[in-house]
C-alpha atoms as a PDB file:
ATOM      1  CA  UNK A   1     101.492  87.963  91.874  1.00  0.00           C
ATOM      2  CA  UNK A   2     101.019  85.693  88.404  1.00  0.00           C
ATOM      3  CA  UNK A   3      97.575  85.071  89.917  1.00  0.00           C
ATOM      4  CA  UNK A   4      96.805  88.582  90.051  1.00  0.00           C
ATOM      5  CA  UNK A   5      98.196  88.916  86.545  1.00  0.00           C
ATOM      6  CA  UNK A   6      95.823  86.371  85.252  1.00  0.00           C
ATOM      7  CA  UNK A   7      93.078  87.528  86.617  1.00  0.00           C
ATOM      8  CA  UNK A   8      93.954  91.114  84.411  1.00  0.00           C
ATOM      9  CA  UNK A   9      94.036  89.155  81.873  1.00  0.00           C
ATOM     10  CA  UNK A  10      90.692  87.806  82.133  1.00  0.00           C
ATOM     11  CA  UNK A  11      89.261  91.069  82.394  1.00  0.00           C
ATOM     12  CA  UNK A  12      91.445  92.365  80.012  1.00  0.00           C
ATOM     13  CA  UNK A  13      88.624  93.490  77.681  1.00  0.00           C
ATOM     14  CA  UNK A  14      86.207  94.696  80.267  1.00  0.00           C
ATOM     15  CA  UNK A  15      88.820  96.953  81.829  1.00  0.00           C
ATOM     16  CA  UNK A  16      89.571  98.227  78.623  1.00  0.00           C
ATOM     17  CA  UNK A  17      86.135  99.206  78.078  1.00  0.00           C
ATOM     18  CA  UNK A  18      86.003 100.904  81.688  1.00  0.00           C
ATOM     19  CA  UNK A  19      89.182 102.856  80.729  1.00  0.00           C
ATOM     20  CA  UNK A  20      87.960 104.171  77.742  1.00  0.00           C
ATOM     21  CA  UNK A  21      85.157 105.464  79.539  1.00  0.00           C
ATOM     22  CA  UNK A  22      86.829 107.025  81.866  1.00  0.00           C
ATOM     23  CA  UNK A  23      89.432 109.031  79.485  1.00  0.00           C
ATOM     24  CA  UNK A  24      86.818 109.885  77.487  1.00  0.00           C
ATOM     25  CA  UNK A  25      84.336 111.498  80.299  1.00  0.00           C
ATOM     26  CA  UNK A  26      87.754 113.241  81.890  1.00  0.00           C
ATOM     27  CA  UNK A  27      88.577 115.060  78.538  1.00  0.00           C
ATOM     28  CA  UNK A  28      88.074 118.213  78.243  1.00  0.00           C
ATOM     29  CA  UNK A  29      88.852 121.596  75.808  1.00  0.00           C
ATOM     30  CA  UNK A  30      91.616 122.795  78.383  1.00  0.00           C
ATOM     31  CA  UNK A  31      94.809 121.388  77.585  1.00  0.00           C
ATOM     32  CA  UNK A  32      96.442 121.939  80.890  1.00  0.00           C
ATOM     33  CA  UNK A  33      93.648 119.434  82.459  1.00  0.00           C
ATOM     34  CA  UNK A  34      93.897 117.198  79.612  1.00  0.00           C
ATOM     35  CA  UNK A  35      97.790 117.052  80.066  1.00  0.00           C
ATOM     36  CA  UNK A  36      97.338 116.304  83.988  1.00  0.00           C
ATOM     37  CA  UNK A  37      94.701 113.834  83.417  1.00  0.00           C
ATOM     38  CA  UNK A  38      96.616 111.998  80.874  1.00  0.00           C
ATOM     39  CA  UNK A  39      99.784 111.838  82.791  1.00  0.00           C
ATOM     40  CA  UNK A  40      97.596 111.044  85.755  1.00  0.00           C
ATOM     41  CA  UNK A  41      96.241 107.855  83.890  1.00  0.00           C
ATOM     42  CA  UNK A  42      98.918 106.779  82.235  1.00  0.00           C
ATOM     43  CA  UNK A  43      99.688 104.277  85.419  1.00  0.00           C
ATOM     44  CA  UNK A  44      96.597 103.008  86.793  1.00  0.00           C
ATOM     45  CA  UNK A  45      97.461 100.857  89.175  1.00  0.00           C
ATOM     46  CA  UNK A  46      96.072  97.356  90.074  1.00  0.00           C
ATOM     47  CA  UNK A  47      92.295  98.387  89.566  1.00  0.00           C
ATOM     48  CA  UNK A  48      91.267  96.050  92.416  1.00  0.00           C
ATOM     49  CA  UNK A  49      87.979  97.916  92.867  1.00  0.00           C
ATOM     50  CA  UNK A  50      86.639  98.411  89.584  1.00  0.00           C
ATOM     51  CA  UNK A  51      87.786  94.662  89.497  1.00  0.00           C
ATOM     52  CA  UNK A  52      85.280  93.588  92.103  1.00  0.00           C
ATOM     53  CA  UNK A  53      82.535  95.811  90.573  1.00  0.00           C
ATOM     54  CA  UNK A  54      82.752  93.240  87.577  1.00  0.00           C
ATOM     55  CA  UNK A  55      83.775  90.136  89.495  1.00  0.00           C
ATOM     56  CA  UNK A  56      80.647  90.306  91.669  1.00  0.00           C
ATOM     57  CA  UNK A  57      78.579  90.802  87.945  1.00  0.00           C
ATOM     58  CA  UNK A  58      79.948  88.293  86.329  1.00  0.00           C
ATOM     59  CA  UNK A  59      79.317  85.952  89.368  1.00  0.00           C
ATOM     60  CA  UNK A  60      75.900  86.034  88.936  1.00  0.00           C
ATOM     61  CA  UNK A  61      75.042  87.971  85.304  1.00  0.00           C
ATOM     62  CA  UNK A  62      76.918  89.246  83.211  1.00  0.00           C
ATOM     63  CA  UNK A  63      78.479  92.663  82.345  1.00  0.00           C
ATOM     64  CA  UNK A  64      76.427  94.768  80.594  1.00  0.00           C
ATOM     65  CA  UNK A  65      77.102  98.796  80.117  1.00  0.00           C
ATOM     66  CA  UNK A  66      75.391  99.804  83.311  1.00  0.00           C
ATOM     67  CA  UNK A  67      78.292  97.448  85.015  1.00  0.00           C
ATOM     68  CA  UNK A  68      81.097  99.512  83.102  1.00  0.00           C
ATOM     69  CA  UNK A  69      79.862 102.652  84.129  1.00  0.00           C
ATOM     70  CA  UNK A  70      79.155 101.721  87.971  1.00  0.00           C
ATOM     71  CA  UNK A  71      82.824 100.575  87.776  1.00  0.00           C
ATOM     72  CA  UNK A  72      83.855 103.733  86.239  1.00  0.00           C
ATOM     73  CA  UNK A  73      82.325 105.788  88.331  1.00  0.00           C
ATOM     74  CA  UNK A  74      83.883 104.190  91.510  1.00  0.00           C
ATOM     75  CA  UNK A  75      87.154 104.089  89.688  1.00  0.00           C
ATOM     76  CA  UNK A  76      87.155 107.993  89.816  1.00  0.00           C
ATOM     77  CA  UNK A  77      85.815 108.522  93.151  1.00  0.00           C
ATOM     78  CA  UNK A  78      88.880 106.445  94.372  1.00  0.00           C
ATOM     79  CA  UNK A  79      91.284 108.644  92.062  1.00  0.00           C
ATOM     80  CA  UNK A  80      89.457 111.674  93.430  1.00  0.00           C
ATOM     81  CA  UNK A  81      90.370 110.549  97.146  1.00  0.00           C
ATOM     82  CA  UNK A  82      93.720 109.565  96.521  1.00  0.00           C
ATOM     83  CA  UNK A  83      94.662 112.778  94.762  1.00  0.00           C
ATOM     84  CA  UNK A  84      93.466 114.599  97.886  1.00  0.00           C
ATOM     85  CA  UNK A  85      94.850 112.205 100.111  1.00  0.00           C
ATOM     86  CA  UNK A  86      98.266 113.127  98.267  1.00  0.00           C
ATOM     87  CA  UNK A  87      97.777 116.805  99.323  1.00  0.00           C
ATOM     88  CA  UNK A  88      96.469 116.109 103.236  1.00  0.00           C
ATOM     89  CA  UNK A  89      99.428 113.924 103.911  1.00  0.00           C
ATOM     90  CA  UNK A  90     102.305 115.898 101.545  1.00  0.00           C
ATOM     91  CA  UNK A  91     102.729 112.516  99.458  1.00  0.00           C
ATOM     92  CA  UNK A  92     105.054 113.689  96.583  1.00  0.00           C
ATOM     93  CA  UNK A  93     105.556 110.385  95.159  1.00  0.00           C
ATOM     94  CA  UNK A  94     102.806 107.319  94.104  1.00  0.00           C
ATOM     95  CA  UNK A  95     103.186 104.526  91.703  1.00  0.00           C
ATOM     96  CA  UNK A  96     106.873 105.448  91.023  1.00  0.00           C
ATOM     97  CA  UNK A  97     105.999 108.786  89.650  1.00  0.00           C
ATOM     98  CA  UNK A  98     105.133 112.466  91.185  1.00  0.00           C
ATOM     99  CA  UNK A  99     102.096 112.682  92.556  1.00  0.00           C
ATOM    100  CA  UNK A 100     100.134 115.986  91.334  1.00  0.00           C
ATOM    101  CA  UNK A 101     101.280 118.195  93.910  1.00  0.00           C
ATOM    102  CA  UNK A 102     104.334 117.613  93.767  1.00  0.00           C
ATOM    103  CA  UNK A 103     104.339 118.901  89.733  1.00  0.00           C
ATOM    104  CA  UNK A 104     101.305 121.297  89.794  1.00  0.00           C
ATOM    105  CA  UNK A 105     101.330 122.376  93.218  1.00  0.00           C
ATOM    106  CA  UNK A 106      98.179 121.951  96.015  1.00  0.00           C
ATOM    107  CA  UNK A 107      95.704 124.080  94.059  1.00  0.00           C
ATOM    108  CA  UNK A 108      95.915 122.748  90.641  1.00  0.00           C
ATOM    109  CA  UNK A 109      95.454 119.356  92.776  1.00  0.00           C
ATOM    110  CA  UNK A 110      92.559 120.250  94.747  1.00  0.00           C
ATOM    111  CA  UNK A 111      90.728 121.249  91.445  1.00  0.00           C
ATOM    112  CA  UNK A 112      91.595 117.944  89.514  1.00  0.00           C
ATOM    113  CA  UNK A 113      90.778 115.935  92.377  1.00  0.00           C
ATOM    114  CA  UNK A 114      87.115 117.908  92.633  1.00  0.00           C
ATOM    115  CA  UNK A 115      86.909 117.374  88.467  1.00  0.00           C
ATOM    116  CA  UNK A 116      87.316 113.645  88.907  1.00  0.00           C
ATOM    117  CA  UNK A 117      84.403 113.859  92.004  1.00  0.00           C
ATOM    118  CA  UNK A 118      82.360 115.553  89.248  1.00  0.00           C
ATOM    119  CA  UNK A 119      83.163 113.232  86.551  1.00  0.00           C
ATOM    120  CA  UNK A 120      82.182 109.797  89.169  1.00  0.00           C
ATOM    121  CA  UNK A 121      78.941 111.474  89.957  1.00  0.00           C
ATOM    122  CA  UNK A 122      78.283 111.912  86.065  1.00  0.00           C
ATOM    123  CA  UNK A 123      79.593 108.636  84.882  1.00  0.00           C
ATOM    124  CA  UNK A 124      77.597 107.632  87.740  1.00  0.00           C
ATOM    125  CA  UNK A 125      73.813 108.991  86.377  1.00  0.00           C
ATOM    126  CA  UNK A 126      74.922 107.298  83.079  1.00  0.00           C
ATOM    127  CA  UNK A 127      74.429 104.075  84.820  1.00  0.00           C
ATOM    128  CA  UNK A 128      71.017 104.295  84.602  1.00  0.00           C
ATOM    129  CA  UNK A 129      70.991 103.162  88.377  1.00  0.00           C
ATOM    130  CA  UNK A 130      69.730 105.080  91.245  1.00  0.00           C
ATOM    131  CA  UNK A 131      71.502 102.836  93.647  1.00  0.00           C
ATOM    132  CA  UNK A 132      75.245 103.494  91.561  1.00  0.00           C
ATOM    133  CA  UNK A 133      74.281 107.355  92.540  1.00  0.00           C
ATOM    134  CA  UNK A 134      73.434 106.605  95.860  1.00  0.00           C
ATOM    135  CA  UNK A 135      76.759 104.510  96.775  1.00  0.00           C
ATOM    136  CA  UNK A 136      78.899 107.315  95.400  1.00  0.00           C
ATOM    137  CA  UNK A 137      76.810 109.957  97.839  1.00  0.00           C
ATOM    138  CA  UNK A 138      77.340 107.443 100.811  1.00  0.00           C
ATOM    139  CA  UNK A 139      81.194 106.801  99.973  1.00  0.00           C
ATOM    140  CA  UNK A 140      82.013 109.761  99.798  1.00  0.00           C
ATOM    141  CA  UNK A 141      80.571 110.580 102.987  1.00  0.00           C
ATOM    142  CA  UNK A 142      82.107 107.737 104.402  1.00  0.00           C
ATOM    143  CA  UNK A 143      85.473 108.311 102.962  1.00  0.00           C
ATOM    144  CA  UNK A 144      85.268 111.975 104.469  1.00  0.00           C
ATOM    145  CA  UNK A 145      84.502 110.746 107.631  1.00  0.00           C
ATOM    146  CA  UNK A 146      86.959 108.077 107.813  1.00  0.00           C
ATOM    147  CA  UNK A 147      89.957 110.747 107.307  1.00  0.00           C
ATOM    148  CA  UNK A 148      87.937 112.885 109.600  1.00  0.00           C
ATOM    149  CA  UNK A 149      87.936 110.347 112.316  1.00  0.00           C
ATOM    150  CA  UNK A 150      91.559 109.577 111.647  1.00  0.00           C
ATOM    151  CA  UNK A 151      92.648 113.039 112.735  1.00  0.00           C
ATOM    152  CA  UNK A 152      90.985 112.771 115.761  1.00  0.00           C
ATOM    153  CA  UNK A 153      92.241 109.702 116.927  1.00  0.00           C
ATOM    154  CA  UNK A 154      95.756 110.864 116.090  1.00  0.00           C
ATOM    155  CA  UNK A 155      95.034 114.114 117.744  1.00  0.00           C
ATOM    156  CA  UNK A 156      93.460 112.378 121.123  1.00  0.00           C
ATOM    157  CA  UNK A 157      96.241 110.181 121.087  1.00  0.00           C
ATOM    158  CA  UNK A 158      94.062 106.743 121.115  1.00  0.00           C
ATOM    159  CA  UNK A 159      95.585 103.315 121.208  1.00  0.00           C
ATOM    160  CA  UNK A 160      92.093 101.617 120.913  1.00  0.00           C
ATOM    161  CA  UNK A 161      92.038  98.808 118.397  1.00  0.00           C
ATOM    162  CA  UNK A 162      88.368  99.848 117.902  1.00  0.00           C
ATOM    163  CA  UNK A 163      89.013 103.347 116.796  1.00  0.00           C
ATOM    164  CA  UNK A 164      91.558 101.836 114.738  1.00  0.00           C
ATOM    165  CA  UNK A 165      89.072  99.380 112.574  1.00  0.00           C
ATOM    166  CA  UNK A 166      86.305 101.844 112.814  1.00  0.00           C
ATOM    167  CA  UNK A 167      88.632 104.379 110.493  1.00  0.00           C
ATOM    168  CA  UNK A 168      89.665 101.743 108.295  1.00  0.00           C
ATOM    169  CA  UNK A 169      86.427 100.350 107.671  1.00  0.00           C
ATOM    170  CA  UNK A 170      85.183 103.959 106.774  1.00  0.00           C
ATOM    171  CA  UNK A 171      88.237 105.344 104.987  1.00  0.00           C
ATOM    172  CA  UNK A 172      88.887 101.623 102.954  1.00  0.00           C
ATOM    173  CA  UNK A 173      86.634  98.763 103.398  1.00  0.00           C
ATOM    174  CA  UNK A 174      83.551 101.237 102.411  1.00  0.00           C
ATOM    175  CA  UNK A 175      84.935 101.414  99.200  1.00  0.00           C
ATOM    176  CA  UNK A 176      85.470  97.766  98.817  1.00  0.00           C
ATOM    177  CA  UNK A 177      82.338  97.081 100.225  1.00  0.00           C
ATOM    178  CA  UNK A 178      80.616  99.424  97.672  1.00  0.00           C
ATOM    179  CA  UNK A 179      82.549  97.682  94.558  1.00  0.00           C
ATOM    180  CA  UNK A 180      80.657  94.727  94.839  1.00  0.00           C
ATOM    181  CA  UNK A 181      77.604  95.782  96.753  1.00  0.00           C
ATOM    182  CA  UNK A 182      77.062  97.876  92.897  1.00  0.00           C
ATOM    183  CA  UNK A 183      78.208  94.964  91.156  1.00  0.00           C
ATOM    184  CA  UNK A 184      75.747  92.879  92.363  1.00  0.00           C
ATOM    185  CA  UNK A 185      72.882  95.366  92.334  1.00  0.00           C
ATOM    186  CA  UNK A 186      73.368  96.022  88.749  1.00  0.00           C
ATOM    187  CA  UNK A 187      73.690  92.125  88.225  1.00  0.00           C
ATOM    188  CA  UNK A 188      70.483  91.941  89.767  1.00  0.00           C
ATOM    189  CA  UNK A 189      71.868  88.868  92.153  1.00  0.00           C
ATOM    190  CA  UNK A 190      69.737  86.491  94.185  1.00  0.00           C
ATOM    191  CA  UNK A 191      68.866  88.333  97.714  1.00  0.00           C
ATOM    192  CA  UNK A 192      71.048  85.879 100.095  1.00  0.00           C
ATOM    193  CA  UNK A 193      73.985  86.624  98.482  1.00  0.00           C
ATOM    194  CA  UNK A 194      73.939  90.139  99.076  1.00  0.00           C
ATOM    195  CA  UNK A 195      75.011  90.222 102.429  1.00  0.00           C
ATOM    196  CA  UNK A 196      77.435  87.119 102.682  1.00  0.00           C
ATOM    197  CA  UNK A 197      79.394  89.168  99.657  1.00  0.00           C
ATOM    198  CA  UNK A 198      78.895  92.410 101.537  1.00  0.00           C
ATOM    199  CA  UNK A 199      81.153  91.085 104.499  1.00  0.00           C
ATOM    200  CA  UNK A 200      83.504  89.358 102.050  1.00  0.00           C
ATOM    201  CA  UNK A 201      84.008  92.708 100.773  1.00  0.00           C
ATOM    202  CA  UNK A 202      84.589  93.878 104.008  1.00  0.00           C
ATOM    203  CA  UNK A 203      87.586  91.959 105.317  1.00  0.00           C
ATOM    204  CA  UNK A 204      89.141  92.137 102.048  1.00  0.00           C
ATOM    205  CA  UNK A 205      89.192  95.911 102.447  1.00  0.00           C
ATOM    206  CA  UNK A 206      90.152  95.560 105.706  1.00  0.00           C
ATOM    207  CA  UNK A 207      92.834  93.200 104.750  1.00  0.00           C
ATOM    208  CA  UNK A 208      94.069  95.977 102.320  1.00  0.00           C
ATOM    209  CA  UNK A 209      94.833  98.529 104.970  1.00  0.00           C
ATOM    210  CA  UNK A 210      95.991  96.518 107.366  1.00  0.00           C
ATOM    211  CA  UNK A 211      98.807  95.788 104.945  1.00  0.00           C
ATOM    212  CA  UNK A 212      99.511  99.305 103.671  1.00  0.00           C
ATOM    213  CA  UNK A 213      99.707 100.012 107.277  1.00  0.00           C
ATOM    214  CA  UNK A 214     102.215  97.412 107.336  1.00  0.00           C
ATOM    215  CA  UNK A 215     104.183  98.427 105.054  1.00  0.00           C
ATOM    216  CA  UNK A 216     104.898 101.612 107.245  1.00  0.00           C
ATOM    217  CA  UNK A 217     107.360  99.424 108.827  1.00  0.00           C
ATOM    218  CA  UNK A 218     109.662  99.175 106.002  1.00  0.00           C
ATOM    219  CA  UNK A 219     111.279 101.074 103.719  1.00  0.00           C
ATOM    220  CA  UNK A 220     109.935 100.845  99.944  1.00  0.00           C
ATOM    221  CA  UNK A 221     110.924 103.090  97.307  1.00  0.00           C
ATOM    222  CA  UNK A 222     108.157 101.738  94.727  1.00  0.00           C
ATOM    223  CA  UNK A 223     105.515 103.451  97.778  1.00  0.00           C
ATOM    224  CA  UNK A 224     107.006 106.768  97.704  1.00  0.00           C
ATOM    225  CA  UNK A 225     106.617 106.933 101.204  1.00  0.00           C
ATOM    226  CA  UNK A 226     109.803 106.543 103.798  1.00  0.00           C
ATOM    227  CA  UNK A 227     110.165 104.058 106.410  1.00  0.00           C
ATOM    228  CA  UNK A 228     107.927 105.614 109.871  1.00  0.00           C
ATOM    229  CA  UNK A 229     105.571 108.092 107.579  1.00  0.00           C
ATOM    230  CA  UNK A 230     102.330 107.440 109.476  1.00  0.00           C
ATOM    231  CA  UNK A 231     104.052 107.706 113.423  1.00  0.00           C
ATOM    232  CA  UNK A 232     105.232 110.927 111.648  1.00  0.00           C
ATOM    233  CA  UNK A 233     101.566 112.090 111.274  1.00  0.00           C
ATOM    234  CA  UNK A 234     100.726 110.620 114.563  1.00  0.00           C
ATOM    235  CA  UNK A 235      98.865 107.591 113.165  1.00  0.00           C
ATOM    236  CA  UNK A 236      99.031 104.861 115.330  1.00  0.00           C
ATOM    237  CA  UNK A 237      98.142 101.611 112.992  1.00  0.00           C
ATOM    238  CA  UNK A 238      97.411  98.203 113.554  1.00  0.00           C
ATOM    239  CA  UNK A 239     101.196  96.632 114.303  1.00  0.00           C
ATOM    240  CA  UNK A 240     101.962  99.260 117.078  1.00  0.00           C
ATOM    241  CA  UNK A 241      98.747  98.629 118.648  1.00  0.00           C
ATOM    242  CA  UNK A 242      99.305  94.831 119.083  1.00  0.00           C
ATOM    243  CA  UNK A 243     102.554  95.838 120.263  1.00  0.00           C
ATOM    244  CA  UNK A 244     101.640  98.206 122.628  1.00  0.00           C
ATOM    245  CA  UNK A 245      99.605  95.725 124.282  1.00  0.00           C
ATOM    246  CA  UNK A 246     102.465  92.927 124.016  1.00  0.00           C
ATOM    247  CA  UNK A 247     104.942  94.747 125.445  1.00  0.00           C
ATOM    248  CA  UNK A 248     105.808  95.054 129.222  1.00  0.00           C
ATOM    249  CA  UNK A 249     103.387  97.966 130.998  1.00  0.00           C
ATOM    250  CA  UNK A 250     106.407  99.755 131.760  1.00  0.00           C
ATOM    251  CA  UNK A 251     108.008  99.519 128.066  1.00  0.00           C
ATOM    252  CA  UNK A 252     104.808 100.019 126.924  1.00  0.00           C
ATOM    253  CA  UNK A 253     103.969 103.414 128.443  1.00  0.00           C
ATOM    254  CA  UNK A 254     107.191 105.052 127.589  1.00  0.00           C
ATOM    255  CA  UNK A 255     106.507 104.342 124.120  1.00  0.00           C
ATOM    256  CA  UNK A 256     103.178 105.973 124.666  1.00  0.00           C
ATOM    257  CA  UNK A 257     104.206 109.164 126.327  1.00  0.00           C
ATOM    258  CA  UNK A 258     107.306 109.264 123.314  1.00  0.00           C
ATOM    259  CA  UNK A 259     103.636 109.350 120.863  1.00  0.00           C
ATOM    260  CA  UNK A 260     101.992 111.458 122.809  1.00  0.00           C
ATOM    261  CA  UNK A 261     104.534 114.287 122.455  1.00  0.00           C
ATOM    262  CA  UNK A 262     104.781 114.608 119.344  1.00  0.00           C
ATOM    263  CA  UNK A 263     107.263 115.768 116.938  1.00  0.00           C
ATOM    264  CA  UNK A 264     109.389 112.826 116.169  1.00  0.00           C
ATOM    265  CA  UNK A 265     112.920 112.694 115.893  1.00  0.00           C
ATOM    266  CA  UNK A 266     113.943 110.003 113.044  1.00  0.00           C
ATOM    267  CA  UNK A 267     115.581 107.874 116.287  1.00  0.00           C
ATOM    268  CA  UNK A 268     112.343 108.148 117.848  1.00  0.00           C
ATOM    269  CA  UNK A 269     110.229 106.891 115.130  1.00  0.00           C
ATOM    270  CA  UNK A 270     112.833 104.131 114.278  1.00  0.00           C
ATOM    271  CA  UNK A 271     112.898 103.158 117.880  1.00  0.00           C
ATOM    272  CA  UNK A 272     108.801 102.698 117.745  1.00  0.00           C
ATOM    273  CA  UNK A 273     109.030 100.869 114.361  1.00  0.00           C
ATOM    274  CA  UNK A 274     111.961  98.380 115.991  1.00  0.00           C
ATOM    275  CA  UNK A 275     109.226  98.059 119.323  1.00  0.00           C
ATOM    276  CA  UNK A 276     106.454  97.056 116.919  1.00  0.00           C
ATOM    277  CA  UNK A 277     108.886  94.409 115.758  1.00  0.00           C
ATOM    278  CA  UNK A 278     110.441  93.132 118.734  1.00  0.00           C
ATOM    279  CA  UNK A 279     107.171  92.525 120.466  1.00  0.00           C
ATOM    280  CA  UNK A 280     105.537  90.893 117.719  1.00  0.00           C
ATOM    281  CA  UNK A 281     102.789  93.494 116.302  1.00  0.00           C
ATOM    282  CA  UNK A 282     103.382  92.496 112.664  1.00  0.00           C
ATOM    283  CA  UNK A 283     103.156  89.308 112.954  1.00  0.00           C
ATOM    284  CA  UNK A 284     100.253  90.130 114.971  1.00  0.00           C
ATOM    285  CA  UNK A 285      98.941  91.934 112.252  1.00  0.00           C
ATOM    286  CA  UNK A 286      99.563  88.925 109.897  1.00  0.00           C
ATOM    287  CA  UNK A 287      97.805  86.883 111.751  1.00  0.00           C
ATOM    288  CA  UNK A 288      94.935  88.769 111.777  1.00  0.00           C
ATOM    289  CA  UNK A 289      94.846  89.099 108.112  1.00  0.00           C
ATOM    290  CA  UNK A 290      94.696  85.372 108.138  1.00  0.00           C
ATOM    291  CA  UNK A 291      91.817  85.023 110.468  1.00  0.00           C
ATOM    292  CA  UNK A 292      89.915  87.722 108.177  1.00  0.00           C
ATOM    293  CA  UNK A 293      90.980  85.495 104.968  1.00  0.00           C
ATOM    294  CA  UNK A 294      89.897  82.250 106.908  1.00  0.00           C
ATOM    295  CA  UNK A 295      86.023  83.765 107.914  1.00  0.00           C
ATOM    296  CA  UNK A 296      85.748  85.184 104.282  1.00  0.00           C
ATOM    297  CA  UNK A 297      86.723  81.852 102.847  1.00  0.00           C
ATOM    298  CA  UNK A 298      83.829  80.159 105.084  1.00  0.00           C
ATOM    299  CA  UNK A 299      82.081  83.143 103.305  1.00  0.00           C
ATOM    300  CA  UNK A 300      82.396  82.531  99.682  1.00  0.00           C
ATOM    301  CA  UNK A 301      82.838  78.348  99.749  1.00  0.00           C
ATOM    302  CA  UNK A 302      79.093  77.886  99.948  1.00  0.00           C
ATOM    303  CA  UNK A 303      77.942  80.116  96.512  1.00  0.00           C
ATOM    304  CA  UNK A 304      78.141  78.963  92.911  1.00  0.00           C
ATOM    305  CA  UNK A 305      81.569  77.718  91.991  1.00  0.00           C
ATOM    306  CA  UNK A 306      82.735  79.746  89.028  1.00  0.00           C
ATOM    307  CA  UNK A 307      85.475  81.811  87.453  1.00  0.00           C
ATOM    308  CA  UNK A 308      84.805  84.814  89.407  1.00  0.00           C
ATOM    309  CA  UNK A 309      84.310  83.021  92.889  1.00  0.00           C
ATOM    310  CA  UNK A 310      88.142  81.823  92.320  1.00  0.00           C
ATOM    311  CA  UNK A 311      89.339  85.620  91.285  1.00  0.00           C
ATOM    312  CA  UNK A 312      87.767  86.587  94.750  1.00  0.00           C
ATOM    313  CA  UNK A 313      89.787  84.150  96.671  1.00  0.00           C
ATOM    314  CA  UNK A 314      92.754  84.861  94.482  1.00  0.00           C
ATOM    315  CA  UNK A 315      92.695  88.915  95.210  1.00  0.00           C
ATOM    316  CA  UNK A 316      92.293  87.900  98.857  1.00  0.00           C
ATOM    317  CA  UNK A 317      95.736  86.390  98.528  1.00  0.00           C
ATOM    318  CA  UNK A 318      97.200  88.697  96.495  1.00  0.00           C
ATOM    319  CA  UNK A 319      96.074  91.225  99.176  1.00  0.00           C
ATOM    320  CA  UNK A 320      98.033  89.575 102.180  1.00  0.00           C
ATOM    321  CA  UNK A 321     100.769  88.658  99.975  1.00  0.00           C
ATOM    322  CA  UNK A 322     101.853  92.097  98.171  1.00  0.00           C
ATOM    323  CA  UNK A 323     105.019  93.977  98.280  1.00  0.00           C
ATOM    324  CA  UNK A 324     103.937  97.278  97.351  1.00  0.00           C
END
């Protein structure tokens, strides 16, 4: 966590910069907006993406205006999805505070959420890059999608690990993926890097999901989501995967057929968040977020060293290691 910490502190003035741009392209003459947006912003969060937009800048340029607004831009597109993630999945709590609506209800929520969209597609064109434009238009298809696809599999019932990564790499990774993909665009980086960072990108966001998913499996008031909340929605994540294919066939198909009914009891979902324990699908899960940090290690030891290379490694820890 002090590494993480540090590395804010480094950025300190960039982010500052980003921030400013983003208040000032969100206010507007309505007061009610101005008044949700401000209590919206008032906790921001880690910034991890915005972070990477200017890592992967500063890694091989510097960070000009063009960088600032790119990370802007993605900043709000993320805001956007979580505030209509909060509505999808009835989240009434984020950060430690209400979640918009829970205090303004679902269609003052909706519309905020759509007026951030706006605002990343704006804050965007200020970029002066095509390419910023065009990785907003293709996350938030992908982001769509992702959530799409994640309904489905819940709804079909699947216990495919492929399905599984396939949704997280569209609903998560895309985004982390695009963070630096725009920060080294607008960087104008040396070609070979491109990809190498790409995939670094992509385990990290993997990495990130993987542990929210995680954290499913325990109760933490700081989430503002209770012990069990995806089982409730008939998400089947990464831990109860591994242990569905631990398990005994026998054990193992009961716990299906207890999914594949449906409405939960709060025994039922405790006794599928014990079976994920007891047969070992979060440490499963950590492991796998190891192997991920190991290949994207491999990745990044080959380019430049510098302070930005380090900050990479360091969120990549911070990731795995995070208790909220």
């Amino acid at each position: 966590m002090a590494r993480m910490e540090n590395i804010v502190k480094r950025l300190a003035p960039e982010l500052e910069a980003m921030n400013s741009i983003i208040a000032d392209s969100l206010h507007t003459p309505n007061r009610m907006m101005n008044g949700i947006v401000d209590h919206y912003l008032e906790v921001k969060g880690k910034q991890i993406r915005p972070m990477l937009v200017i890592l992967a800048a500063k890694m091989f340029g510097r960070v000009s205006d063009e960088v600032l607004y790119a990370g802007a831009s993605l900043e709000m597109l993320h805001n956007a999805s979580l505030i209509h993630d909060d509505i999808v999945d009835e989240t009434f709590m984020r950060r430690g505070r209400d979640t918009i609506n829970a205090s303004w209800g679902n269609h003052i929520a909706v519309l905020v959420g759509d007026y951030f969209v706006s605002n990343a597609l704006s804050v965007g064109l200020r970029s002066g890059s095509v390419k910023v434009v065009s990785a907003l238009c293709a996350l938030g298809q992908e982001l769509s999608l992702g959530e799409i696809d994640q309904i489905t599999t819940a709804r079909e019932h699947s216990f495919d690990t492929d399905s599984y990564f396939t949704v997280i790499r569209q609903k998560t990774a895309s985004l982390f993926c695009s963070c630096v993909n725009v920060g080294l665009d607008v960087s104008h980086a040396p070609e070979q890097y491109v990809a190498p960072m790409g995939r670094y990108a992509e385990l990290l966001g993997l990495c990130f999901q993987i542990k929210d998913d995680i954290f499913d499996y325990f109760p933490n008031p700081q989430i503002g989501k209770p012990t069990g909340n995806d089982l409730r929605e008939g998400k089947v994540t990464l831990p109860l995967l591994y242990a569905l294919q631990n398990a005994p066939q026998e054990e193992s198909d009961r716990m299906k057929d207890l999914i594949r009914r449906g409405d939960l009891t709060a025994a039922e979902i405790e006794s599928l968040v014990e079976f994920a324990k007891v047969h070992g699908g979060i440490d499963d899960a950590f492991a796998e977020m190891r192997r991920m940090q190991k290949e994207a290690d491999e990745i990044i030891a080959p380019l430049p060293d510098s302070e930005s290379k380090e900050s990479f490694r360091e969120i990549f820890d911070y990731i795995i290691s995070r208790d909220r």
